[in-house]
PDB file of N, CA and C in Angstrom:
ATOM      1  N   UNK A   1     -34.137  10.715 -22.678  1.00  0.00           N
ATOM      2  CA  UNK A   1     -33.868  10.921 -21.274  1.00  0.00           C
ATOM      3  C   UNK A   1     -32.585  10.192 -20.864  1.00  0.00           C
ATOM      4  N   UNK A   2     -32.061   9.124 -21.461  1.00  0.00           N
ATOM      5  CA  UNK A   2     -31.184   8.828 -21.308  1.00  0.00           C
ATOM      6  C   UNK A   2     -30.011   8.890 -21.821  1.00  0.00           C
ATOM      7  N   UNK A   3     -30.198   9.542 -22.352  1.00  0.00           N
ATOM      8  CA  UNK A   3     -29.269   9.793 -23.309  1.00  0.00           C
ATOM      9  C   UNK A   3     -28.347  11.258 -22.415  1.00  0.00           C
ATOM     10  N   UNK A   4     -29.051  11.870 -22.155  1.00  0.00           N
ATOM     11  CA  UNK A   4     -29.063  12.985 -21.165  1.00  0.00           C
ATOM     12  C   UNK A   4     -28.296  13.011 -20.075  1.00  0.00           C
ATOM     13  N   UNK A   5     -28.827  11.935 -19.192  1.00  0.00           N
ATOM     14  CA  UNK A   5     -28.183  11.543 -18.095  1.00  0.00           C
ATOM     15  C   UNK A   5     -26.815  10.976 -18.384  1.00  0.00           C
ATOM     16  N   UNK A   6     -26.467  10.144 -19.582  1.00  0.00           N
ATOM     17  CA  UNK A   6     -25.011   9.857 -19.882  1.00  0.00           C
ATOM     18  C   UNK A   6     -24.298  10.769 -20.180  1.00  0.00           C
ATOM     19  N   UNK A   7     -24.871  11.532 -20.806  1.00  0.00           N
ATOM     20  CA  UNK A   7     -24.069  13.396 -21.212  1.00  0.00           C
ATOM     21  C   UNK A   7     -23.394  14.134 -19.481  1.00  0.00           C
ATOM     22  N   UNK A   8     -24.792  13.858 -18.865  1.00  0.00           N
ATOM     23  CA  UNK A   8     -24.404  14.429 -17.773  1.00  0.00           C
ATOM     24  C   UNK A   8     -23.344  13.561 -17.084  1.00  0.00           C
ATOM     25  N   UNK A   9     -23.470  11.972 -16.833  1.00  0.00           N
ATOM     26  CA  UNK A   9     -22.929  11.605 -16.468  1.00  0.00           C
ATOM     27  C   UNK A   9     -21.028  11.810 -16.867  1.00  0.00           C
ATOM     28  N   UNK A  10     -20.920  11.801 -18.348  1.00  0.00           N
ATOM     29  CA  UNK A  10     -19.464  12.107 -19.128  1.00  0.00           C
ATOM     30  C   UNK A  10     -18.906  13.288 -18.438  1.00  0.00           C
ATOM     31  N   UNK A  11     -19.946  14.084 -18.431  1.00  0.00           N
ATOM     32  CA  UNK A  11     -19.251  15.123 -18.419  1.00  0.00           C
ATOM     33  C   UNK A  11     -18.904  15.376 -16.878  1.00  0.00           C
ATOM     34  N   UNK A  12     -19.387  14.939 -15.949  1.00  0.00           N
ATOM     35  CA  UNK A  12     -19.377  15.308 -14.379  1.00  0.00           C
ATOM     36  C   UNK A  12     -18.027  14.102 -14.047  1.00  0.00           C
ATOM     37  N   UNK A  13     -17.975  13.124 -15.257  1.00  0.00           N
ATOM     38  CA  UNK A  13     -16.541  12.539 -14.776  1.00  0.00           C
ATOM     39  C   UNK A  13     -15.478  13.033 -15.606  1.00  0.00           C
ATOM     40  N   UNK A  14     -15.693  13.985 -16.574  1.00  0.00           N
ATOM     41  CA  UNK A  14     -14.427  14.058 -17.128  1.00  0.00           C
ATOM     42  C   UNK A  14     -14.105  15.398 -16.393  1.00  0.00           C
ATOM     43  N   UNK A  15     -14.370  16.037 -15.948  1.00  0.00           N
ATOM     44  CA  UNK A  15     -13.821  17.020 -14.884  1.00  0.00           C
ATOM     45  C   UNK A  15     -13.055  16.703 -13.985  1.00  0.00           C
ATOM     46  N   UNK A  16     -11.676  18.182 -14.293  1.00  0.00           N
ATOM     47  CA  UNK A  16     -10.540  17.672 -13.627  1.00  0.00           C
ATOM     48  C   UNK A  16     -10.563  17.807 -12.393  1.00  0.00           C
ATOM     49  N   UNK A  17      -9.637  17.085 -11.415  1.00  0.00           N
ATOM     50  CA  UNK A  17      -9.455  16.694 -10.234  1.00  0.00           C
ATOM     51  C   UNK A  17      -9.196  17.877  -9.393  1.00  0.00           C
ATOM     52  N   UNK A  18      -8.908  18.058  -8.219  1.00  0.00           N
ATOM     53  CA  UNK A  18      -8.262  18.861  -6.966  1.00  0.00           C
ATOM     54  C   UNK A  18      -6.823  18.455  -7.847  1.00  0.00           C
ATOM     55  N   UNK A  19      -6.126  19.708  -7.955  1.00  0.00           N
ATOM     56  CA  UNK A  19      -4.722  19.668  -7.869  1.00  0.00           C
ATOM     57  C   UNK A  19      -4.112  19.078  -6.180  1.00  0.00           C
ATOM     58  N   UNK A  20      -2.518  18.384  -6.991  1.00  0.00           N
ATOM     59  CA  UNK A  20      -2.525  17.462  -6.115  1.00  0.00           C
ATOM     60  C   UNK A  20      -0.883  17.905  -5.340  1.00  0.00           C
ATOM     61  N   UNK A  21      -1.031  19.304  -5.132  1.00  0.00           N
ATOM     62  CA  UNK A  21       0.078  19.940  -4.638  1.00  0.00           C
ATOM     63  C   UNK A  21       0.701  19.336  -3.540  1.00  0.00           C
ATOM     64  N   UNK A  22       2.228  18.890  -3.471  1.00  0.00           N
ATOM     65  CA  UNK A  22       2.721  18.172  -2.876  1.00  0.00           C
ATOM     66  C   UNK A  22       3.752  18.972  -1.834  1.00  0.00           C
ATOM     67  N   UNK A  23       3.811  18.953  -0.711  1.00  0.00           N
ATOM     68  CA  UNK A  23       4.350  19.982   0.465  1.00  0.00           C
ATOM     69  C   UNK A  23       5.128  18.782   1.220  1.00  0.00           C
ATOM     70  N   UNK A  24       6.484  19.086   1.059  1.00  0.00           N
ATOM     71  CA  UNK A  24       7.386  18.349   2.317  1.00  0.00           C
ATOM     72  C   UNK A  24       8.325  19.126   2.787  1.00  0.00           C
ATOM     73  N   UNK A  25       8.150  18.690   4.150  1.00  0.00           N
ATOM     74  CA  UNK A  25       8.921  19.529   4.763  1.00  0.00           C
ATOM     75  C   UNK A  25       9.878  18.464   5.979  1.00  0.00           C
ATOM     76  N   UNK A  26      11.098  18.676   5.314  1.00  0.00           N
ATOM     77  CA  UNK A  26      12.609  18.526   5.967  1.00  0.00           C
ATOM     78  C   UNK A  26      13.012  19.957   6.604  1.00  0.00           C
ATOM     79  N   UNK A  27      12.937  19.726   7.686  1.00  0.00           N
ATOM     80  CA  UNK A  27      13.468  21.071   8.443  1.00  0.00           C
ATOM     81  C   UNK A  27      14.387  20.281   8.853  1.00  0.00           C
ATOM     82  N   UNK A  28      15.342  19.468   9.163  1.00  0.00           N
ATOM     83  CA  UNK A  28      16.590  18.982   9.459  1.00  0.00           C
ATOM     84  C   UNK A  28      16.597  19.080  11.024  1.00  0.00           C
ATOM     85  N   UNK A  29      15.899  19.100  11.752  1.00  0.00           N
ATOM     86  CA  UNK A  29      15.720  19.163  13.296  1.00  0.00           C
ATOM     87  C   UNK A  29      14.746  18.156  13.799  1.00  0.00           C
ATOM     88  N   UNK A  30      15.129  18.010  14.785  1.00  0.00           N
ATOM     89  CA  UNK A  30      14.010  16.399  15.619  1.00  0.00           C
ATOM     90  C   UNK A  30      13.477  17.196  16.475  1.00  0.00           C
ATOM     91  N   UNK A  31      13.756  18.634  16.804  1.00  0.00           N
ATOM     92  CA  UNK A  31      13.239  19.473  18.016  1.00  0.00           C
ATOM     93  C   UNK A  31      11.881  19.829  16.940  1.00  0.00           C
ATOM     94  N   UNK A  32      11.581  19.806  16.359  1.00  0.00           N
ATOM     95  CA  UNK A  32      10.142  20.832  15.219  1.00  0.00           C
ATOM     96  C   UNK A  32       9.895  19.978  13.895  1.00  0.00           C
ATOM     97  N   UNK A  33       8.861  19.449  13.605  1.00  0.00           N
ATOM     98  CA  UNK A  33       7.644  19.362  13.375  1.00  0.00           C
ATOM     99  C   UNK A  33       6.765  20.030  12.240  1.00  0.00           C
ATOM    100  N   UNK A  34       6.783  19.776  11.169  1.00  0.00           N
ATOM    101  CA  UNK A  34       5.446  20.024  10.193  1.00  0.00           C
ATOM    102  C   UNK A  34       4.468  19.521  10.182  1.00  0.00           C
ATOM    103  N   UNK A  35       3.117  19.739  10.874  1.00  0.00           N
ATOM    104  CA  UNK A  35       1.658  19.143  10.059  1.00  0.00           C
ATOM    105  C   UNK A  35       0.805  19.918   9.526  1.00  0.00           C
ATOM    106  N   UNK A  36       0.355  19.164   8.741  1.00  0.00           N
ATOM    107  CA  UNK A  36      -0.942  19.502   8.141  1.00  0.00           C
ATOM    108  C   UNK A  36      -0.433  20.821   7.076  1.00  0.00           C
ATOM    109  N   UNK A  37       0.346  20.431   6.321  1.00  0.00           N
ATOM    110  CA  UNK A  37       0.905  21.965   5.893  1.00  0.00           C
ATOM    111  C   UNK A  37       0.017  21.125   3.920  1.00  0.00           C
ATOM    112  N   UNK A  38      -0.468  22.471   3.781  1.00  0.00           N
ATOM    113  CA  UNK A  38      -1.140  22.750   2.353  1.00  0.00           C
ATOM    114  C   UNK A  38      -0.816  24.217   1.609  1.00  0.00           C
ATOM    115  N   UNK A  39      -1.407  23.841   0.274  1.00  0.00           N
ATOM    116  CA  UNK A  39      -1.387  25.539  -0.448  1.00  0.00           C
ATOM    117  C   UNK A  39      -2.449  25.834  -0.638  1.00  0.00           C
ATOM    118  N   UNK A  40      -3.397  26.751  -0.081  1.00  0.00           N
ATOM    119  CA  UNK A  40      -4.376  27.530  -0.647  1.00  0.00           C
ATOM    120  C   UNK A  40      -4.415  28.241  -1.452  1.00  0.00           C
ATOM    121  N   UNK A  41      -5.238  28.286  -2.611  1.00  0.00           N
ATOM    122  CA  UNK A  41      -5.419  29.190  -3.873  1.00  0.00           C
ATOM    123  C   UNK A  41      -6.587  29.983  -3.784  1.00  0.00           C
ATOM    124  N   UNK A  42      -6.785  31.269  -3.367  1.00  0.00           N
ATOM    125  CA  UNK A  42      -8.052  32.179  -3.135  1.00  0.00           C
ATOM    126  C   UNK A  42      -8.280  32.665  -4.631  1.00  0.00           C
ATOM    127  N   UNK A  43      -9.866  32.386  -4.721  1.00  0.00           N
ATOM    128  CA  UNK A  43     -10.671  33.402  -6.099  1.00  0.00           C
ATOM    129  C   UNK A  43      -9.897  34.583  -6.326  1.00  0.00           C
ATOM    130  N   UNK A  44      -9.658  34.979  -5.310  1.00  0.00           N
ATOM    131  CA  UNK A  44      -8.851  36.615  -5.582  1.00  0.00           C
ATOM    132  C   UNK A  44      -7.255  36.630  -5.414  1.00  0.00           C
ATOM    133  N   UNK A  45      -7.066  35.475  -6.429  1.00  0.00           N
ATOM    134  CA  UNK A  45      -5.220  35.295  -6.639  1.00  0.00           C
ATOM    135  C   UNK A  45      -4.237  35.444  -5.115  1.00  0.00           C
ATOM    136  N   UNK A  46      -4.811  35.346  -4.009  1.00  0.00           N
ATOM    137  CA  UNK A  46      -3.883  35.361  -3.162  1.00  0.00           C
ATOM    138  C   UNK A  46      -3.536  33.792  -3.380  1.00  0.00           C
ATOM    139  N   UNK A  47      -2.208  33.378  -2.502  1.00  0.00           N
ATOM    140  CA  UNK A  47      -1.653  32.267  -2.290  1.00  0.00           C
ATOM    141  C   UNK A  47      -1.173  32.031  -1.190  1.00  0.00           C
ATOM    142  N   UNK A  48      -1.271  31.026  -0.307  1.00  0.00           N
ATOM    143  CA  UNK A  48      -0.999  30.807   0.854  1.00  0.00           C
ATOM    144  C   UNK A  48      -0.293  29.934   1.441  1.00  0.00           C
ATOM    145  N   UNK A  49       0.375  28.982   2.205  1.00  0.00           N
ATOM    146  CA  UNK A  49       0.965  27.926   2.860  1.00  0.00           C
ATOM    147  C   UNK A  49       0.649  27.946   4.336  1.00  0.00           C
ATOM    148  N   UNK A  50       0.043  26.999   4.297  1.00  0.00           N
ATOM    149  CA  UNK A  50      -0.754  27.409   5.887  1.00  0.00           C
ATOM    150  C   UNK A  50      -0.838  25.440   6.355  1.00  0.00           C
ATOM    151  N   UNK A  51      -0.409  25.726   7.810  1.00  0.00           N
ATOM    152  CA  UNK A  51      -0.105  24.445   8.438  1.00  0.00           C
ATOM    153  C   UNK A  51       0.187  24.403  10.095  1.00  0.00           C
ATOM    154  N   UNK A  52       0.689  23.696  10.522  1.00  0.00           N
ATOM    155  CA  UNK A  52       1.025  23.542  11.810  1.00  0.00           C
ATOM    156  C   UNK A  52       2.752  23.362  11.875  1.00  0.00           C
ATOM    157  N   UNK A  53       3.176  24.184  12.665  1.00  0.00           N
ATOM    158  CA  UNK A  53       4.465  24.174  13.105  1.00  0.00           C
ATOM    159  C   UNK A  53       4.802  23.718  14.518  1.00  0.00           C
ATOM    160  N   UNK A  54       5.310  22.424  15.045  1.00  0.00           N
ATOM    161  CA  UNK A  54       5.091  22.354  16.358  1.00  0.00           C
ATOM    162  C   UNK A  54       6.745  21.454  17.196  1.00  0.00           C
ATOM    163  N   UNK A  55       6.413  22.031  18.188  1.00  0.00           N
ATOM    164  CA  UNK A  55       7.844  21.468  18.802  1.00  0.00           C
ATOM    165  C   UNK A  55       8.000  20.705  19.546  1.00  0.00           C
ATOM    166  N   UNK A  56       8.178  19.737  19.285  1.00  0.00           N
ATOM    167  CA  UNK A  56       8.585  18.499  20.090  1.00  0.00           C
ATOM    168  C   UNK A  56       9.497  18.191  21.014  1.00  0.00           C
ATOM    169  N   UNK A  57      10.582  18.606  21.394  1.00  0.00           N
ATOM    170  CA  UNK A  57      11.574  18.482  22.074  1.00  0.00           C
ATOM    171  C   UNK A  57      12.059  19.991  22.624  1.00  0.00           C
ATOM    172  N   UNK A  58      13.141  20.342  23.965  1.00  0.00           N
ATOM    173  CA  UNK A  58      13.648  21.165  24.245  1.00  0.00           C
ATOM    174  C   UNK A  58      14.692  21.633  23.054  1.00  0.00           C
ATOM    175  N   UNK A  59      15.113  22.631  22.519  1.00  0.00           N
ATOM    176  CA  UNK A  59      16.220  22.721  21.362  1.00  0.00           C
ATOM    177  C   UNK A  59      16.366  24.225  20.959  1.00  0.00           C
ATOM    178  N   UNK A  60      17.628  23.911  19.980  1.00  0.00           N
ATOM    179  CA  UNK A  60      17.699  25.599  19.457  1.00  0.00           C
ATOM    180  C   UNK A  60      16.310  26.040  18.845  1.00  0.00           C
ATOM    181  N   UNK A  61      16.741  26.951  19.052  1.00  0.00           N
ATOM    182  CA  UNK A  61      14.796  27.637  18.041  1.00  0.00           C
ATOM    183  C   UNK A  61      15.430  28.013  16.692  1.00  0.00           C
ATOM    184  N   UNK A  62      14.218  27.611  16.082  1.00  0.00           N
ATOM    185  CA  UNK A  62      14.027  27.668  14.526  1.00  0.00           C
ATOM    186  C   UNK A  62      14.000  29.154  14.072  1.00  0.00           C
ATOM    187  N   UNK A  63      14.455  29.901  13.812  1.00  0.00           N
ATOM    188  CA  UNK A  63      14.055  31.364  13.689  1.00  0.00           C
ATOM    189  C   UNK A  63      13.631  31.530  12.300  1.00  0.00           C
ATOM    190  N   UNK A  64      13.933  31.066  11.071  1.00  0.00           N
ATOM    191  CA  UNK A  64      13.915  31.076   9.499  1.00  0.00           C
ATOM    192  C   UNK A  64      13.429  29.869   9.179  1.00  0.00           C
ATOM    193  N   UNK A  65      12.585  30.092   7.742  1.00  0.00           N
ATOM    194  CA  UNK A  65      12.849  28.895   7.270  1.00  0.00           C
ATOM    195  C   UNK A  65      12.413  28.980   5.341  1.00  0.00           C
ATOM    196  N   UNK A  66      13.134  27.954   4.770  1.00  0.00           N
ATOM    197  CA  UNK A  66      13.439  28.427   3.536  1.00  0.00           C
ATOM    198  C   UNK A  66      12.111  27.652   2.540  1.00  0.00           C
ATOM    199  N   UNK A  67      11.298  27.941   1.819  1.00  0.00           N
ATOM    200  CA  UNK A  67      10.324  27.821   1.258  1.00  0.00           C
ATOM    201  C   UNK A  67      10.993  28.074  -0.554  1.00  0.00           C
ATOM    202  N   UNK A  68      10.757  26.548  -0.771  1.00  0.00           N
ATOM    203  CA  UNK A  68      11.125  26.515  -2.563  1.00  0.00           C
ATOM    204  C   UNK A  68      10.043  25.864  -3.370  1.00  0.00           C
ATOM    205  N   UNK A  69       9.758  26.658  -4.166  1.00  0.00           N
ATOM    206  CA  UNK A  69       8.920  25.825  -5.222  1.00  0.00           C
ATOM    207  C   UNK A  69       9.503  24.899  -6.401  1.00  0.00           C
ATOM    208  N   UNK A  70       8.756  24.117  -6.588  1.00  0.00           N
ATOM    209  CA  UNK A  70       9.410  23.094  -7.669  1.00  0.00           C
ATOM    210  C   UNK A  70       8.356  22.828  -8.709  1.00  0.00           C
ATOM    211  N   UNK A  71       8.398  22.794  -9.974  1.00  0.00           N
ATOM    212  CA  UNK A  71       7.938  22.676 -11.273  1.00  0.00           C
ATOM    213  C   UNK A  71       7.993  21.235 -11.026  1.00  0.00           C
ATOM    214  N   UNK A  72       7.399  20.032 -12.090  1.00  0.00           N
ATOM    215  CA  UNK A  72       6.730  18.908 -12.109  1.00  0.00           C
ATOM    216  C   UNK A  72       7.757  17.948 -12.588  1.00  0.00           C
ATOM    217  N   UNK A  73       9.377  18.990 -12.896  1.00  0.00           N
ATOM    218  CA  UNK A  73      10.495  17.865 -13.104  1.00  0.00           C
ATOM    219  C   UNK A  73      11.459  18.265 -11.567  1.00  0.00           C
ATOM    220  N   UNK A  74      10.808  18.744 -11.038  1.00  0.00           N
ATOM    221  CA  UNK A  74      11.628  18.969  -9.566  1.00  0.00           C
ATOM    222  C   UNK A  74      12.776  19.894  -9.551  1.00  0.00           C
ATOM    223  N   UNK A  75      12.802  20.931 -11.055  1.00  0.00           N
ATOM    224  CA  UNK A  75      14.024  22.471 -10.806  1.00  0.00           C
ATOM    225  C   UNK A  75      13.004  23.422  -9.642  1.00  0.00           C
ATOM    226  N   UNK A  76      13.779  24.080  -9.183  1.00  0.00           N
ATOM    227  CA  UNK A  76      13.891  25.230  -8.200  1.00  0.00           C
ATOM    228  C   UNK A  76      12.849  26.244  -9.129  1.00  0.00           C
ATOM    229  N   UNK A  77      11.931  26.726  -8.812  1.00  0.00           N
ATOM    230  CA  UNK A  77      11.528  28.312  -9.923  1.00  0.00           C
ATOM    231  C   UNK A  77      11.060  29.413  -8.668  1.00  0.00           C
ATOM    232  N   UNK A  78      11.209  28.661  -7.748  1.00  0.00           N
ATOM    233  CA  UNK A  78      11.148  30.372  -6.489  1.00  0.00           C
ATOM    234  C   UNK A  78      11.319  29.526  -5.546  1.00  0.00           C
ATOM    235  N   UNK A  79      12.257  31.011  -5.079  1.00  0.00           N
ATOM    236  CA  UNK A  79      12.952  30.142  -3.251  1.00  0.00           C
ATOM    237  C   UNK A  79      12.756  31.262  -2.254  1.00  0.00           C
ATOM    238  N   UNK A  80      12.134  31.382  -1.222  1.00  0.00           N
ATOM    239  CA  UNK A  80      12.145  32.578  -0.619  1.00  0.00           C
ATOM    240  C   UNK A  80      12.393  32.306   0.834  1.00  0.00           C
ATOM    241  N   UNK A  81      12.720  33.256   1.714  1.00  0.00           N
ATOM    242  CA  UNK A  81      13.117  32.621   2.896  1.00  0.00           C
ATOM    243  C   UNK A  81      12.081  33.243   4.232  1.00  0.00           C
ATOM    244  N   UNK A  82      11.475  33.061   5.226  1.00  0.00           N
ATOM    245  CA  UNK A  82      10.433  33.739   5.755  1.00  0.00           C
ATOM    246  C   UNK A  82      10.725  33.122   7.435  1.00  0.00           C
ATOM    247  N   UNK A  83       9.913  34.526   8.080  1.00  0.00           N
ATOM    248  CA  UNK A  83      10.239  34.125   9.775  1.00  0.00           C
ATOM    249  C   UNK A  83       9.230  32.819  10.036  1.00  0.00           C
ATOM    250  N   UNK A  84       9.395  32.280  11.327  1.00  0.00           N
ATOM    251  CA  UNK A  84       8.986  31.014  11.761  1.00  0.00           C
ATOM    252  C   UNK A  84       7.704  31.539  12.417  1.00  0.00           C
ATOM    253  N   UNK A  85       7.256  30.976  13.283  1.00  0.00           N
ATOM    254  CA  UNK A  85       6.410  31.130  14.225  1.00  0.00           C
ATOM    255  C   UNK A  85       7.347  30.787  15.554  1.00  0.00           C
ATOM    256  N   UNK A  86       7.161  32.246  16.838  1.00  0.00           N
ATOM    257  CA  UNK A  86       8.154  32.265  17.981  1.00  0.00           C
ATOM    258  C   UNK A  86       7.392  30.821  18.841  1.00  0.00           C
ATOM    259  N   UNK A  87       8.245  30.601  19.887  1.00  0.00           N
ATOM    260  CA  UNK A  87       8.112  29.728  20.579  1.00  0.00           C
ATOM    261  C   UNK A  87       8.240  30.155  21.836  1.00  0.00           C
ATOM    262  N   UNK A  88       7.508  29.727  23.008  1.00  0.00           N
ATOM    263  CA  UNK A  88       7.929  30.134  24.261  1.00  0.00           C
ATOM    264  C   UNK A  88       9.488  29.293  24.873  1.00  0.00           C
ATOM    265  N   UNK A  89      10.577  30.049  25.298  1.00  0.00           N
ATOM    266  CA  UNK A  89      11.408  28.960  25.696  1.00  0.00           C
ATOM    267  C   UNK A  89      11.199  28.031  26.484  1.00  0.00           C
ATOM    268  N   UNK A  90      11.687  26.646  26.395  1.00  0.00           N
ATOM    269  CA  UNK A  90      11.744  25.648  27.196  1.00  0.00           C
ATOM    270  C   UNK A  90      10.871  25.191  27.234  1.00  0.00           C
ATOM    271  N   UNK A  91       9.906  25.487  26.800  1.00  0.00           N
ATOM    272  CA  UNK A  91       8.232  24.840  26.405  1.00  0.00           C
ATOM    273  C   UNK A  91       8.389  23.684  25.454  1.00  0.00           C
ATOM    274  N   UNK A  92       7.455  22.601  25.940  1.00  0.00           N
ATOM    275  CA  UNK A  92       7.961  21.667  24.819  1.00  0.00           C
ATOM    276  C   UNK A  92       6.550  21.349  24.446  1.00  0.00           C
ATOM    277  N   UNK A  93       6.380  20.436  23.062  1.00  0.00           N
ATOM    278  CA  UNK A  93       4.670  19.607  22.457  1.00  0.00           C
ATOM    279  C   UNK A  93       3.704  20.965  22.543  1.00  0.00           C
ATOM    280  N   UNK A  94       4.527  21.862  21.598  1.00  0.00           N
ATOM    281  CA  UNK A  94       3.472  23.221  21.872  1.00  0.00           C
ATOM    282  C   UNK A  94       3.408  23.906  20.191  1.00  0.00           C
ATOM    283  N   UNK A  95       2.532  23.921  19.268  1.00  0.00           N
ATOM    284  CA  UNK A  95       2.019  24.092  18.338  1.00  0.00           C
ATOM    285  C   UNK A  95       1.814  25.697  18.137  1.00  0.00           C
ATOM    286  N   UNK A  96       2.323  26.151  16.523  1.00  0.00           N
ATOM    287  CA  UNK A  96       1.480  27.444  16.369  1.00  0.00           C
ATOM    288  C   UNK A  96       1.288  26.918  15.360  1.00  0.00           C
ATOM    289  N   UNK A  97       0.372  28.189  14.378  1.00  0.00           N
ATOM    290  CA  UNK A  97      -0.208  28.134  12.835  1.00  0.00           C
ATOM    291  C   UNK A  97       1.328  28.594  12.338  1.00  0.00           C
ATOM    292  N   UNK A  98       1.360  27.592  10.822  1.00  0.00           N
ATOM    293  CA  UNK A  98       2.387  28.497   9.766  1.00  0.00           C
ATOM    294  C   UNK A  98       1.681  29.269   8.807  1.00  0.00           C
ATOM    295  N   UNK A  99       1.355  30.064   8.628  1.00  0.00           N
ATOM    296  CA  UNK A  99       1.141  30.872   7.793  1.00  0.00           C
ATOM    297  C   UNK A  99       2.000  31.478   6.154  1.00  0.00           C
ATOM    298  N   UNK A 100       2.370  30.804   5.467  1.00  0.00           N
ATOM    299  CA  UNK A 100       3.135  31.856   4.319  1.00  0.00           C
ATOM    300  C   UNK A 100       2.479  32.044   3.162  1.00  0.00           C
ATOM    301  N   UNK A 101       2.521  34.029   3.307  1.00  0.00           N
ATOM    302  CA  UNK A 101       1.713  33.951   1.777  1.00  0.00           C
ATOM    303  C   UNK A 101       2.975  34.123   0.628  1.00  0.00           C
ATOM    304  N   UNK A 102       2.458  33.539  -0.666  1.00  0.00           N
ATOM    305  CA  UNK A 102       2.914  33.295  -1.578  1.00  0.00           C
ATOM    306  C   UNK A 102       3.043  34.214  -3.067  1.00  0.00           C
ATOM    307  N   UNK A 103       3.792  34.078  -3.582  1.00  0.00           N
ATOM    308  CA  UNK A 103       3.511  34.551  -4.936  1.00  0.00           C
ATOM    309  C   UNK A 103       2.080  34.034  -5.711  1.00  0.00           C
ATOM    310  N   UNK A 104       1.272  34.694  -6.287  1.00  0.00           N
ATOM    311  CA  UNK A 104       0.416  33.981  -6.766  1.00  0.00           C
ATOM    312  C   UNK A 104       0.723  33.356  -8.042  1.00  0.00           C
ATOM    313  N   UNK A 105       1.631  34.140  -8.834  1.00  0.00           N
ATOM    314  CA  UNK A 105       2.284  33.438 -10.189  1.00  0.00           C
ATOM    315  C   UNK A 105       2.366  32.718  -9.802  1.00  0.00           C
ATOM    316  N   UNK A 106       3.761  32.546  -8.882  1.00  0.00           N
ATOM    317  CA  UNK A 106       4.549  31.108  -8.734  1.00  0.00           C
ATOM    318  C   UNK A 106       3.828  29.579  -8.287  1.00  0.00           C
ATOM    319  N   UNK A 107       2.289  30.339  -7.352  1.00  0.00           N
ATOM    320  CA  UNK A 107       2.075  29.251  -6.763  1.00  0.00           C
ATOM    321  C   UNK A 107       1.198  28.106  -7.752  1.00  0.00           C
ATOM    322  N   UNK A 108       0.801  28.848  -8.543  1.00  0.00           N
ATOM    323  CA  UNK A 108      -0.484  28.375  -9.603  1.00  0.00           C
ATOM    324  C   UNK A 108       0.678  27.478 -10.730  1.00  0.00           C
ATOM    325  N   UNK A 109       2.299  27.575 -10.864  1.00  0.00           N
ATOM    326  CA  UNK A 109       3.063  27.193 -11.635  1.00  0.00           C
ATOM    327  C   UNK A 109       3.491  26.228 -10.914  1.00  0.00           C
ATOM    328  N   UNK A 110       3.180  25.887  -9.715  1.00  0.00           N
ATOM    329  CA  UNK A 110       4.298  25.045  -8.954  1.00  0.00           C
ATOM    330  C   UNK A 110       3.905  23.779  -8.454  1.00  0.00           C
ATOM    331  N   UNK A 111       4.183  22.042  -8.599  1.00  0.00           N
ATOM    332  CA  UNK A 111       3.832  21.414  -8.211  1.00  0.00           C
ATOM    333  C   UNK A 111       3.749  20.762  -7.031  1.00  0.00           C
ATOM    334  N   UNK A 112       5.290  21.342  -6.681  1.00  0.00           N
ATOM    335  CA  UNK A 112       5.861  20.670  -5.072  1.00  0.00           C
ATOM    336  C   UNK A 112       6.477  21.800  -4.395  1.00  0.00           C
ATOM    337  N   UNK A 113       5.752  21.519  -3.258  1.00  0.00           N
ATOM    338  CA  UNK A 113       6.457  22.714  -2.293  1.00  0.00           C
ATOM    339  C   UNK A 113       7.326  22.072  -1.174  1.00  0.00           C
ATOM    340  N   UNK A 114       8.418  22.732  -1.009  1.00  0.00           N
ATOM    341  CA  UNK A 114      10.095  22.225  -0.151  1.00  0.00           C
ATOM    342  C   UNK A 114       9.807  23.107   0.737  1.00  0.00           C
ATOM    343  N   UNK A 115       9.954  22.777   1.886  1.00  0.00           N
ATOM    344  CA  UNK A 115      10.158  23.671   3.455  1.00  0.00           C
ATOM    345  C   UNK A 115      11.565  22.925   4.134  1.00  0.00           C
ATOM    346  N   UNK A 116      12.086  23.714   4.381  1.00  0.00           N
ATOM    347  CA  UNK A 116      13.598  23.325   4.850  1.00  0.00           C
ATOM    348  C   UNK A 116      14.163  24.446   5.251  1.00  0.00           C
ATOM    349  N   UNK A 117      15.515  24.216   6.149  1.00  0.00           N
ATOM    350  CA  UNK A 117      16.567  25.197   6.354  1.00  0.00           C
ATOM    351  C   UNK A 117      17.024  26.289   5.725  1.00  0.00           C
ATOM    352  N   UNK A 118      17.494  27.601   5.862  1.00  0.00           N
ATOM    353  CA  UNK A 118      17.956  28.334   4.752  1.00  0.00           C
ATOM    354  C   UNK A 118      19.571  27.596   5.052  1.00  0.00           C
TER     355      UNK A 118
END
């Protein structure tokens, strides 16, 4: 019986972790805001980037923004560029969802995800 429980025990710790996908985002503006931004991996190979986009200050609006993946020595292996979420003008401390779906190759290959300017 105990012997059992250490089996079980080995084995329920040698199981690997939550991947530990790393998302930063430099948008180069003090007017906007990244939180909470992650990658979702769905059973059914979709891929996602889903977060909060929010604006802090009166400013130009963000219309684009450039989404790069990075491999685990930090080269470029997909860069794609995608619309923002609109903003009401002159509205300020006002939040939408980011939404970007992804390559599913790329995303399952990729360790760090770059959000920035095109």
């Amino acid at each position: 019986m105990m012997a059992m429980i250490s089996v079980a025990l080995a084995l329920a710790l040698s199981q690997p972790g939550p991947r530990a996908d790393a998302v930063i985002g430099e948008i180069g503006s003090r007017a906007f805001v990244l939180k909470s931004v992650r990658v979702d991996l769905h059973p059914d190979n979709r891929s996602e980037l889903r977060g909060w986009m929010c604006r802090r200050s009166a400013g130009a609006s963000l219309r684009r923004l450039a989404v790069v993946a990075e491999d685990a020595s930090g080269a470029p292996i997909w860069k794609g560029v995608v619309a923002t979420p609109s903003f009401a003008p002159g509205l300020m401390h006002e939040c939408r969802v980011l939404k970007i779906d992804l390559p599913s190759e790329i995303a399952r290959k990729a360790m760090r995800w770059r959000l920035e300017r095109p």
